[in-house]
Protein backbone atom coordinates (compact mmCIF):
# COMPACT_ATOMS: atom_id res chain seq x y z
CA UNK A 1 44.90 129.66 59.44
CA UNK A 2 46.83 126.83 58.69
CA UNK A 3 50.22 127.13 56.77
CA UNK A 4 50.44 125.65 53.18
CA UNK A 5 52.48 122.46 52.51
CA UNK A 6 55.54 122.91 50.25
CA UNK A 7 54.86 121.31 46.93
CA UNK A 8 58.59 121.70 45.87
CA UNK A 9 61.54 119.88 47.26
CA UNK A 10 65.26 120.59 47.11
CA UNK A 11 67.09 117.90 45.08
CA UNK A 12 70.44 116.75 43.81
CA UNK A 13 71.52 116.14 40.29
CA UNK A 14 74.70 113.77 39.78
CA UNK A 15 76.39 113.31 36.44
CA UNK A 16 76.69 110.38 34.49
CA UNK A 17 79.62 110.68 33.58
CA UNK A 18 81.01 109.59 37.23
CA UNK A 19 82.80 112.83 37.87
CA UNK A 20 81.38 113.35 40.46
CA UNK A 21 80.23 116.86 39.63
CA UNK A 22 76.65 118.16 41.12
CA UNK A 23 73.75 120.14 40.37
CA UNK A 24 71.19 121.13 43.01
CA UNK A 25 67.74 122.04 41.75
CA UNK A 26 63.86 122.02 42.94
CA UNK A 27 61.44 120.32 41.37
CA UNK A 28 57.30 119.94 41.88
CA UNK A 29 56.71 116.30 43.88
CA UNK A 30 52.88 116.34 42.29
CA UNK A 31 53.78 116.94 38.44
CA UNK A 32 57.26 114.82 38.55
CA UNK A 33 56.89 111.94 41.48
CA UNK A 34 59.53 109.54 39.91
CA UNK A 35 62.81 110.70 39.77
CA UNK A 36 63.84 113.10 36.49
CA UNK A 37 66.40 112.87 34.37
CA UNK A 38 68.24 116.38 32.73
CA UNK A 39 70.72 116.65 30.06
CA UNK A 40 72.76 119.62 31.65
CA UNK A 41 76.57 120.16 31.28
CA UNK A 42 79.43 118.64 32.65
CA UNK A 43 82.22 121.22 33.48
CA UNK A 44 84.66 118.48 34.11
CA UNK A 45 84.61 116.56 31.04
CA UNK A 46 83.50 119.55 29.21
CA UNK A 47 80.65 118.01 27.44
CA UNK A 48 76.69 118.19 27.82
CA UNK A 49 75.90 114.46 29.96
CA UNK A 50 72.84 112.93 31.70
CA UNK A 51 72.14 113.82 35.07
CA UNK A 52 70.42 111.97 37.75
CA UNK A 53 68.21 112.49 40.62
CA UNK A 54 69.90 111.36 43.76
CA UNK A 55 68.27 110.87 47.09
């Protein structure tokens, strides 16, 4: 039997906020093909910021 293809994919979130600070995350590649946006927080300014899927 064959194996399954994995759907999900590792990926990185970087704030907005150009600290600098990280979040890594999965997401689904068929329901979300462009890259996602999250508001998530920000330990470094202390404050909830946009985050953006990097490469």
């Amino acid at each position: 039997m064959a194996k399954a293809k994995n759907i999900r994919s590792t990926i990185i979130l970087e704030s907005t906020a150009n600290t600098g600070y990280r979040y890594s995350t999965t997401k689904n590649k068929r329901n979300h093909p462009a890259r996602v946006e999250f508001k998530k927080y920000d330990p470094v300014v202390r404050k909830h910021v946009v985050f953006k899927e990097t490469k």
